[in-house]
Every structure is written in structure tokens, then in C-alpha cells.
N, C-alpha and C. Protein backbone atom coordinates (compact mmCIF):
# COMPACT_ATOMS: atom_id res chain seq x y z
N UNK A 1 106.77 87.52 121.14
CA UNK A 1 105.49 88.12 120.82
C UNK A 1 104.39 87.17 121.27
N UNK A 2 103.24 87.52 121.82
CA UNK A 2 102.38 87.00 122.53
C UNK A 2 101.51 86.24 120.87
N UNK A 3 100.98 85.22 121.42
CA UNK A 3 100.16 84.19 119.80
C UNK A 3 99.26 85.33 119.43
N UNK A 4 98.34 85.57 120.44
CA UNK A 4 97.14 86.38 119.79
C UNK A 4 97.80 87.51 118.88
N UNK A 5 98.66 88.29 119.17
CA UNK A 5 99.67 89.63 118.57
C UNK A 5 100.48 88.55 117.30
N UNK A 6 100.70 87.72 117.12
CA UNK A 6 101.09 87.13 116.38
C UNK A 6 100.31 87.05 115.15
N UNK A 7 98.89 85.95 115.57
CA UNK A 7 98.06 85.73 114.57
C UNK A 7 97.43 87.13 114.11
N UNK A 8 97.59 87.59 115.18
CA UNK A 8 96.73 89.45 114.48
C UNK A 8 97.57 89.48 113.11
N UNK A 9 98.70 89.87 113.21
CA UNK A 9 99.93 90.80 112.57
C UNK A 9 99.68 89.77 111.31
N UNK A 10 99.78 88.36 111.30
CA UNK A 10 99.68 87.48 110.22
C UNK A 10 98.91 87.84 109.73
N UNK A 11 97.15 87.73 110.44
CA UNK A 11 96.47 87.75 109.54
C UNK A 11 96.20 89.00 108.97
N UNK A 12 96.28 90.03 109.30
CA UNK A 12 96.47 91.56 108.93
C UNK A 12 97.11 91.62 107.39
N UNK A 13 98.78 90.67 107.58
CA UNK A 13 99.54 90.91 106.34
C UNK A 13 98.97 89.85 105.50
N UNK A 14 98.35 88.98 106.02
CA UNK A 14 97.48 88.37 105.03
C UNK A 14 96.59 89.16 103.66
N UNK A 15 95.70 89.56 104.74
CA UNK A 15 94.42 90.66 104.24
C UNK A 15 95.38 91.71 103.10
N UNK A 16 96.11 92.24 103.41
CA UNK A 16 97.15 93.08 103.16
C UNK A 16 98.08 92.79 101.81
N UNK A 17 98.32 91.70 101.73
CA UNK A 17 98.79 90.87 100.49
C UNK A 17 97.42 90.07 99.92
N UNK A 18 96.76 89.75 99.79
CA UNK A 18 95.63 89.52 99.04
C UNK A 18 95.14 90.12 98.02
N UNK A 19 94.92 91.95 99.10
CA UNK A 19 94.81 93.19 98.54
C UNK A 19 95.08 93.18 97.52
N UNK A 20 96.49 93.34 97.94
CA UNK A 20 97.17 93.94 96.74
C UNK A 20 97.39 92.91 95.22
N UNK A 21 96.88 91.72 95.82
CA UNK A 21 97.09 90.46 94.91
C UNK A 21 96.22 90.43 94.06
N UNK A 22 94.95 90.83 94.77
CA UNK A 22 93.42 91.40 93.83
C UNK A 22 93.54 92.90 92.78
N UNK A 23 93.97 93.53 93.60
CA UNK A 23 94.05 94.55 92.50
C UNK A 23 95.03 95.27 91.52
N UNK A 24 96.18 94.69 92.07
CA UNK A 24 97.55 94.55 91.12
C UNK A 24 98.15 95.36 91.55
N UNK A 25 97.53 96.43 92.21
CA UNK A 25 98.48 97.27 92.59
C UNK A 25 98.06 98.08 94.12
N UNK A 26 98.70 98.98 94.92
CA UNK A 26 98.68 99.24 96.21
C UNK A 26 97.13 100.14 96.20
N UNK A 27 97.25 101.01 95.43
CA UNK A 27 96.42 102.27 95.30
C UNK A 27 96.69 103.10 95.98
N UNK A 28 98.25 102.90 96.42
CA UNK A 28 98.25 104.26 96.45
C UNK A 28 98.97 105.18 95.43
N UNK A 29 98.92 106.40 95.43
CA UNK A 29 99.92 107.40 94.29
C UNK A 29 101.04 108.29 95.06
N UNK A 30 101.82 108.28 95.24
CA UNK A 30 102.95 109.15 96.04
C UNK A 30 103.05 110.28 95.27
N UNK A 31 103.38 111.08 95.69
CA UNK A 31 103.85 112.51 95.30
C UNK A 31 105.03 112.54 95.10
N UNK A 32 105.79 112.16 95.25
CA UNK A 32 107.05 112.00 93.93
C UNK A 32 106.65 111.21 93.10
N UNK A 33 106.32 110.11 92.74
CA UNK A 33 105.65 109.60 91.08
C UNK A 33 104.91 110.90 90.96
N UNK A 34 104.23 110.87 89.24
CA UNK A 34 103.34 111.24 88.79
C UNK A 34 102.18 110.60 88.70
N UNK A 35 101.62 111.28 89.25
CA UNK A 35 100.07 110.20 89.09
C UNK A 35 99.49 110.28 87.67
N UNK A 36 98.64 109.04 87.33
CA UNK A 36 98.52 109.25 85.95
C UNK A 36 97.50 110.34 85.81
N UNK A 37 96.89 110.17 84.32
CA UNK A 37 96.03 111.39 83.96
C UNK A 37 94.41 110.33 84.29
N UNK A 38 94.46 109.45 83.99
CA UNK A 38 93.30 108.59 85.15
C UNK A 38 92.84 108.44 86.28
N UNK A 39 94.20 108.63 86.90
CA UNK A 39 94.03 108.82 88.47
C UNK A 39 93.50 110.38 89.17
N UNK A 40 94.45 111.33 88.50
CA UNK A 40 93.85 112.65 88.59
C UNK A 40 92.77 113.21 88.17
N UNK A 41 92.31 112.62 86.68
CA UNK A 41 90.65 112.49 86.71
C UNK A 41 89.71 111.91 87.98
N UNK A 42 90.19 110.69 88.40
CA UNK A 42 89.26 110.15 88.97
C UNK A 42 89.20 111.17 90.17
N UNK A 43 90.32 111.47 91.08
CA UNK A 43 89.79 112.34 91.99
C UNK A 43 89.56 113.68 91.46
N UNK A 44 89.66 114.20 90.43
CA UNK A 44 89.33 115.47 90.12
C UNK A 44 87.21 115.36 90.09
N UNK A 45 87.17 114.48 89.74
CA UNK A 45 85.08 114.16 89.48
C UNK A 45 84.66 113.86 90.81
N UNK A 46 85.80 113.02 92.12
CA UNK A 46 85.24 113.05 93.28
C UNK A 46 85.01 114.20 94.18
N UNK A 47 83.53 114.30 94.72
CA UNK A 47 83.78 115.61 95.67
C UNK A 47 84.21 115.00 97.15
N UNK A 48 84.91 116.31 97.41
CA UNK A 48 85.23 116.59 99.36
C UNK A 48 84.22 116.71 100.32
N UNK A 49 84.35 115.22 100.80
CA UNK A 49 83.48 115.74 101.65
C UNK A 49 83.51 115.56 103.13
N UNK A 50 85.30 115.33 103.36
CA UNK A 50 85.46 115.11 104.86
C UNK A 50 86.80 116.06 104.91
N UNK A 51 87.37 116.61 105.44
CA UNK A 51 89.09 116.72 105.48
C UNK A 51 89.26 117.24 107.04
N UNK A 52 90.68 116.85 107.87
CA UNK A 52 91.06 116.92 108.71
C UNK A 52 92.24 117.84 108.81
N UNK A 53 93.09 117.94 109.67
CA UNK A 53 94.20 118.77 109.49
C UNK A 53 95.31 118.00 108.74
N UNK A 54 95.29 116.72 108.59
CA UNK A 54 95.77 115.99 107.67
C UNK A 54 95.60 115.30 106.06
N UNK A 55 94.48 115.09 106.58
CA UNK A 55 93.55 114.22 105.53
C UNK A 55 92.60 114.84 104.84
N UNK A 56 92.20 114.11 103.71
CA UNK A 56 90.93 114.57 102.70
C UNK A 56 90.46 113.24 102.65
N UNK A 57 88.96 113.60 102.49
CA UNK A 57 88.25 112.33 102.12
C UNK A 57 87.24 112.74 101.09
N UNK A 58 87.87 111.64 99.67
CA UNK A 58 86.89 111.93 98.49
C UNK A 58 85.90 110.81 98.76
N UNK A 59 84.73 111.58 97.49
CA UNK A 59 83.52 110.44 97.53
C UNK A 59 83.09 110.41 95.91
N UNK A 60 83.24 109.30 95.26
CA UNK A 60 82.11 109.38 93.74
C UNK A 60 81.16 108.73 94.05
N UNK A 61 80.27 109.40 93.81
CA UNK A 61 78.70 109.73 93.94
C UNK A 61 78.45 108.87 92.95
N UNK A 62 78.43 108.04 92.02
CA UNK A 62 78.44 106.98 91.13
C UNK A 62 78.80 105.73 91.59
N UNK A 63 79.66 105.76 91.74
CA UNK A 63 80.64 104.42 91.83
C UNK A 63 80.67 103.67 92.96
N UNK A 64 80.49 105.09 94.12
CA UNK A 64 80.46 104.55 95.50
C UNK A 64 82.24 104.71 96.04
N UNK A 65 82.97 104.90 95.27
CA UNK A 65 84.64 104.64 95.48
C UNK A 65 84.70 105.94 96.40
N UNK A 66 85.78 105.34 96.94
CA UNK A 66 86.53 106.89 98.20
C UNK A 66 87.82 106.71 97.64
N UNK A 67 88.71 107.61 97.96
CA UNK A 67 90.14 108.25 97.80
C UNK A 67 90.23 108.94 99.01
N UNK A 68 91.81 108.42 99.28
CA UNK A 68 91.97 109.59 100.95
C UNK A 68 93.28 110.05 100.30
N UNK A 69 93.45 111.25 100.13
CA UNK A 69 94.29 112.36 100.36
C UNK A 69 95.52 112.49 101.73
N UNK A 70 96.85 112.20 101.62
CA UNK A 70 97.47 112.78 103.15
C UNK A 70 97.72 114.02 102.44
N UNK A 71 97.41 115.44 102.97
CA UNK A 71 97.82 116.76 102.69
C UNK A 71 99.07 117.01 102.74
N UNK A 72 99.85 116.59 103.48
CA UNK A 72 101.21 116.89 103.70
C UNK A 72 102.54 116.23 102.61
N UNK A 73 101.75 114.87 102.06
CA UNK A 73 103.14 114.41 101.14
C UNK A 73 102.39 114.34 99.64
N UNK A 74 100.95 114.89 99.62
CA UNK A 74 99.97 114.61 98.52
C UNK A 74 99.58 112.90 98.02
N UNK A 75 100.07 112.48 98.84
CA UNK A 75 99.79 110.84 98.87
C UNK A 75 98.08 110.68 98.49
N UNK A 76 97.61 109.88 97.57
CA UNK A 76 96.36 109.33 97.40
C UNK A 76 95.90 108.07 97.86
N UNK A 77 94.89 107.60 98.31
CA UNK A 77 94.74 106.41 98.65
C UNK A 77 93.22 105.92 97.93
N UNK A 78 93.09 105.19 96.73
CA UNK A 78 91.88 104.80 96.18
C UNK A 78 91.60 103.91 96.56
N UNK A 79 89.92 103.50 96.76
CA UNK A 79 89.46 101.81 97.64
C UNK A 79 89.33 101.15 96.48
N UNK A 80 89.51 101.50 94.53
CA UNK A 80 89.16 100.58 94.09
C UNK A 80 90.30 101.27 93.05
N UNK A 81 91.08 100.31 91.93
CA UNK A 81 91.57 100.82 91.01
C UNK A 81 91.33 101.97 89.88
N UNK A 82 91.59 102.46 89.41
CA UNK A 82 91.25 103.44 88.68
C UNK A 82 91.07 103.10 87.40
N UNK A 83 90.30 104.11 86.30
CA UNK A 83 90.13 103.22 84.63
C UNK A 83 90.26 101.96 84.95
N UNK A 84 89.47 101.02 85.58
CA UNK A 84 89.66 100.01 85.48
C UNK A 84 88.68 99.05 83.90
N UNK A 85 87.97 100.45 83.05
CA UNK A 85 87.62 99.56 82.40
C UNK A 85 88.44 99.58 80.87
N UNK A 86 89.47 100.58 81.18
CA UNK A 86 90.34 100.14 80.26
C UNK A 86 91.56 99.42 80.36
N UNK A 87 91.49 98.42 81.72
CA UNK A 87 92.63 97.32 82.04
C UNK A 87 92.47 96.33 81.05
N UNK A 88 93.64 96.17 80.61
CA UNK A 88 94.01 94.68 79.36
C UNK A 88 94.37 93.79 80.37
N UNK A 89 94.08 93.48 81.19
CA UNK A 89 94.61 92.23 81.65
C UNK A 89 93.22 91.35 82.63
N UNK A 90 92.48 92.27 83.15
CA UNK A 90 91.37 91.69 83.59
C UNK A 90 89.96 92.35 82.31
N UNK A 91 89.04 91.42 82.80
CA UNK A 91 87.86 92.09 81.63
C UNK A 91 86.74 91.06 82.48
N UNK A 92 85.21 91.72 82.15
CA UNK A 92 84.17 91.42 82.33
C UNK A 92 83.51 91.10 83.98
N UNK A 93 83.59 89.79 84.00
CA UNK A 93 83.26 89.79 85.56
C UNK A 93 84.51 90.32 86.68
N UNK A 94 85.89 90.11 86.28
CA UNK A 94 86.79 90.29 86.99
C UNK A 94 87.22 92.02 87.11
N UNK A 95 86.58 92.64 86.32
CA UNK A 95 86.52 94.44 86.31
C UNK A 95 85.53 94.45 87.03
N UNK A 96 84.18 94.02 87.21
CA UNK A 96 83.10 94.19 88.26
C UNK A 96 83.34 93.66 89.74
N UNK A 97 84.46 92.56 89.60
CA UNK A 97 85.00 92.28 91.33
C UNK A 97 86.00 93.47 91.24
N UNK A 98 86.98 93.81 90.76
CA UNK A 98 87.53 94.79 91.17
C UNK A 98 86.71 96.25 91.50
N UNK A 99 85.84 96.40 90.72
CA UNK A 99 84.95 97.52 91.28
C UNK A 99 84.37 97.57 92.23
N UNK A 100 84.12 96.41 93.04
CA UNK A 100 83.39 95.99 94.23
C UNK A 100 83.86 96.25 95.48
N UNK A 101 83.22 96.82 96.26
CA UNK A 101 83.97 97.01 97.73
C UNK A 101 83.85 95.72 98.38
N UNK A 102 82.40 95.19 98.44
CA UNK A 102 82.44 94.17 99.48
C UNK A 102 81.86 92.70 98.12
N UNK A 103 82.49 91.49 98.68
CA UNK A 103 82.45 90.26 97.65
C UNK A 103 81.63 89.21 98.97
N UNK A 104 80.49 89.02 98.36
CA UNK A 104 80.14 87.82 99.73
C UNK A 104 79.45 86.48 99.09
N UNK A 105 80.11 85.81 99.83
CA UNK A 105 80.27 84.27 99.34
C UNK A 105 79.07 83.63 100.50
N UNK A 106 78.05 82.96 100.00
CA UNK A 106 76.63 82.24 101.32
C UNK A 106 76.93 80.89 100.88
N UNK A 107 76.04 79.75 101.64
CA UNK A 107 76.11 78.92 101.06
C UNK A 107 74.22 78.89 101.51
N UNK A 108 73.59 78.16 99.97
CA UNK A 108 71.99 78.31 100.35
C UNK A 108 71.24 77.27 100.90
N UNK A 109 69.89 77.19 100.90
CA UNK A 109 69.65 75.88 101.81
C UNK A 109 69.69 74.38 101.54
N UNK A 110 70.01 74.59 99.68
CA UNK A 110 70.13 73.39 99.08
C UNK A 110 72.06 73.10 99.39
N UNK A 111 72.78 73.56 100.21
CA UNK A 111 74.11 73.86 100.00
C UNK A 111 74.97 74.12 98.93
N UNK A 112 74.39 74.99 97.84
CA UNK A 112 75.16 75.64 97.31
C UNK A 112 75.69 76.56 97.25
N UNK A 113 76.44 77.08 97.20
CA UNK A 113 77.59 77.85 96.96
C UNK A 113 77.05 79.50 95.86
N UNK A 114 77.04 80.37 96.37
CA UNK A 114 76.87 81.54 95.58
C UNK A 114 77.53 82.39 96.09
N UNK A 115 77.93 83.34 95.38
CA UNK A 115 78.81 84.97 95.81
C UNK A 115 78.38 85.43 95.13
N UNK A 116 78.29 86.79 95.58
CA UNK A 116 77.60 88.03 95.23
C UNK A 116 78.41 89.09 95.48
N UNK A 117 78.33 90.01 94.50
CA UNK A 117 79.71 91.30 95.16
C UNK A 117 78.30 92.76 95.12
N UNK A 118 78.94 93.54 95.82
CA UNK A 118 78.04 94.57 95.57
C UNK A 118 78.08 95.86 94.39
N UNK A 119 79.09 95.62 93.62
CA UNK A 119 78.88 96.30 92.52
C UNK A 119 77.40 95.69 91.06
N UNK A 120 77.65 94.48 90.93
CA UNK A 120 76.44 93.98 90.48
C UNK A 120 74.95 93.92 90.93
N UNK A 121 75.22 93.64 92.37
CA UNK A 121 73.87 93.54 92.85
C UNK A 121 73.63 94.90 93.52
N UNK A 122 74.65 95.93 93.56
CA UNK A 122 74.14 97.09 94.61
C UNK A 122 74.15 98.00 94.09
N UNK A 123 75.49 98.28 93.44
CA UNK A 123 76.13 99.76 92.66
C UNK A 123 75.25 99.73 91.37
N UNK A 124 75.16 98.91 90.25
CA UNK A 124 74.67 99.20 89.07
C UNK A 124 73.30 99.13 89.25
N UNK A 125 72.53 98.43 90.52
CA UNK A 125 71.16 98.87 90.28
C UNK A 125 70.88 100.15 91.16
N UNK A 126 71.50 100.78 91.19
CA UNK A 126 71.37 101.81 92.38
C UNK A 126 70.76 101.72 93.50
N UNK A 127 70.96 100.62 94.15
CA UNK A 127 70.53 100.07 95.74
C UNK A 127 71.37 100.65 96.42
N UNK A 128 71.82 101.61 96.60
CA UNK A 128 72.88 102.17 97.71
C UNK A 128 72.07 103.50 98.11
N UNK A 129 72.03 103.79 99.72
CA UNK A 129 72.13 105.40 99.89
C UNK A 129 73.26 105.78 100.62
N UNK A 130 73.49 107.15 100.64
CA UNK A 130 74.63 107.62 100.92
C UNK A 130 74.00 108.71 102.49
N UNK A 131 75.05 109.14 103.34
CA UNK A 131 74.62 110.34 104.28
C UNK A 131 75.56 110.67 104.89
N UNK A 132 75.36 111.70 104.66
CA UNK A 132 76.54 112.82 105.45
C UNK A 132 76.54 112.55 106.47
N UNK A 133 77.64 112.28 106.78
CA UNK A 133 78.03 112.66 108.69
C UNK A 133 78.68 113.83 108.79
N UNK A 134 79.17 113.99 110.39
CA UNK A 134 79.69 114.99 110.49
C UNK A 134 80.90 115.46 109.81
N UNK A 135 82.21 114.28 110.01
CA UNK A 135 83.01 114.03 109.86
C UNK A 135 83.44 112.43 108.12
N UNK A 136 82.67 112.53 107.39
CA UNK A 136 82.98 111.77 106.70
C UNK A 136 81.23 111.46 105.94
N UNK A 137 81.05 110.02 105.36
CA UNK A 137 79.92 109.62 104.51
C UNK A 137 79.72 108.20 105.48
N UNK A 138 78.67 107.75 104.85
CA UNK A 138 77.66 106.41 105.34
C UNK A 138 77.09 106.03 104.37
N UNK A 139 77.51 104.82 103.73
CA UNK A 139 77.13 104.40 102.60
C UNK A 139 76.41 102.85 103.06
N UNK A 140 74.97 102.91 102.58
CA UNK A 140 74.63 101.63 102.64
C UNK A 140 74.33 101.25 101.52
N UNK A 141 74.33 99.60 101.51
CA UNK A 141 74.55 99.12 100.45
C UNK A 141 72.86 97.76 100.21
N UNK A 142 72.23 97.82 99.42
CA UNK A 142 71.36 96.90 99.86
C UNK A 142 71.75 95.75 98.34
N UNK A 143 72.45 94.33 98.73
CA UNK A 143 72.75 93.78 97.89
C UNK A 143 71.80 92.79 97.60
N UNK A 144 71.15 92.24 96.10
CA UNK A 144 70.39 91.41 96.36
C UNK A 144 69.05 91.76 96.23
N UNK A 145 68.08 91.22 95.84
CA UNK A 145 66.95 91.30 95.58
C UNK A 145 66.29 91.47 96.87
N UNK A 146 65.21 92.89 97.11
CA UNK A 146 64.62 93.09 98.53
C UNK A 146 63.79 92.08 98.56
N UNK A 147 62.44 91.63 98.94
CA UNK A 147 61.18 91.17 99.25
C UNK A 147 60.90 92.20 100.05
N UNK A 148 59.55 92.56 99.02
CA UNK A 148 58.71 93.62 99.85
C UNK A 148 57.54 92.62 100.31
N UNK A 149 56.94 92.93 101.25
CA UNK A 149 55.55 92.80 101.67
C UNK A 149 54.73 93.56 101.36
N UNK A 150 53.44 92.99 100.67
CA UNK A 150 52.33 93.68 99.73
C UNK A 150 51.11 93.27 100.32
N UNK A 151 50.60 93.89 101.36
CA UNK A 151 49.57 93.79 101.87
C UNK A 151 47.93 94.23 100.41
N UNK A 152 47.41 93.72 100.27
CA UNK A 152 46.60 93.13 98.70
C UNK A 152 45.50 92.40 99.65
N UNK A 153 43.70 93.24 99.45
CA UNK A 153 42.51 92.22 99.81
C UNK A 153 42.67 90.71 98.84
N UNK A 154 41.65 89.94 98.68
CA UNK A 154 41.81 88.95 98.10
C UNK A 154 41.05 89.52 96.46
N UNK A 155 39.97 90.19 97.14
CA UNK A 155 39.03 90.85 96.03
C UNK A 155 38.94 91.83 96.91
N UNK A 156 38.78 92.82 95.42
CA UNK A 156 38.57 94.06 96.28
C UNK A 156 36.58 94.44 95.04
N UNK A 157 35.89 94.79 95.93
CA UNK A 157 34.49 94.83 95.93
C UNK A 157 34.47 96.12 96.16
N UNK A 158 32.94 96.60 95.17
CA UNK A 158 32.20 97.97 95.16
C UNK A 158 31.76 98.21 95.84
């Protein structure tokens, strides 16, 4: 196998086992298990708003979370765990990284060290918009405190 095809595949199953290391479990639900009554809630509140001759693509309009559907084996695929706020094993900040799609780590100009995930700074203040595409959603995310520019006379006179 050629290095570059190598380090790909590594780092892929890297990413890949991390995953699953972060959230305890695959996310996905097979259709032979039963999916729980959490899981089928959760996509039962998401709406459709992509599907292919294969696929479905959910969206919660809250949360920001997707679920993909394969039509053919009823397979689910969630981007974030489900009831995760009734997990006994994680709690508080570690239920808000799991709720998080994206986790970003800066370092600032004094070199410190901060991370920021976008469920705190994006999802709960409702800094996100959403837009239909043709074929699927577009979710942006604005994490972090904006700075607006406030154009203001010095005095304003009669």
C-alpha cells in the first residue's frame, strides 16, 4: 500500500475510533435491534428534509442534530447521541461536548489555551442559521461573541 493510502486509512480509523470513544457508542440503530423509545422520539420531532432513492435526511430545528435514514435496511445514523441528558455516566460540561458538532481548541495572543464547542457558544444562544438547499440543509454556525461596528457621532447636536 502506497504511505499516503496508508496514513489516509490510519488516520481515518483514527477519527473513527475517537468517535466512537467520545460518544460511547456508534449512532447508529440497525433494524434488527430495536431502537429505543428515545431514539424513535428523537427522529420522530426531526423533520425531512432531504431523501434520495436511498437515503433520508433528518434535521432538529433546535438542536441543530441530523439523523440519516438508509431506506432499505431502516438503519439510522445520529450526528449526536440521543437523551443525552438523561446519561448517568457523563453530566454537565461533558453532555454539552457531546451535544456539540464542532469542539475548537485556539491558542490566544497571551498563549493561552481556550476551546470552545459550538453548542455553548452557538446552539444555546441561537447563533446558528439554517437554509434549504436543494438537496439537503446549510447550517451556519456563528461561535463566540460577534463585534459589531457602531458607527455613533461623538455628540450628536440640535
Amino acid at each position: 500500500m502506497e504511505k499516503g493510502k496508508k496514513l489516509r486509512t490510519s488516520m481515518i480509523a483514527f477519527l473513527l475510533t475517537a468517535s466512537l470513544t467520545l460518544t460511547g457508542k456508534s449512532g447508529i440503530v440497525h433494524a434488527e435491534e430495536s431502537q429505543t423509545k428515545q431514539e424513535e422520539a428523537a427522529l420522530n420531532e426531526m423533520i425531512l428534509v432531504a431523501e434520495n432513492e436511498s437515503l433520508e435526511l433528518y434535521f432538529d430545528e433546535v438542536e441543530t442534530d441530523i439523523a440519516v435514514k438508509e431506506k432499505s435496511s431502516g438503519q439510522v445514523w445520529f450526528s449526536n447521541p440521543v437523551d443525552i441528558e438523561n446519561d448517568t455516566v457523563s453530566s454537565g460540561v461533558y453532555q454539552k461536548l457531546l451535544k456539540s458538532h464542532i469542539v475548537l481548541t485556539y491558542i490566544n495572543e497571551s498563549t493561552q489555551s481556550s476551546t470552545m464547542n459550538n453548542y455553548t457558544a452557538s446552539i444555546e444562544e441561537g447563533q446558528f442559521e439554517v437554509e434549504k438547499l436543494e438537496d439537503g440543509i446549510k447550517i451556519t454556525y456563528m461561535i463566540g461573541e460577534g463585534s459589531a461596528l457602531i458607527l455613533l457621532p461623538d455628540a450628536i447636536e440640535k
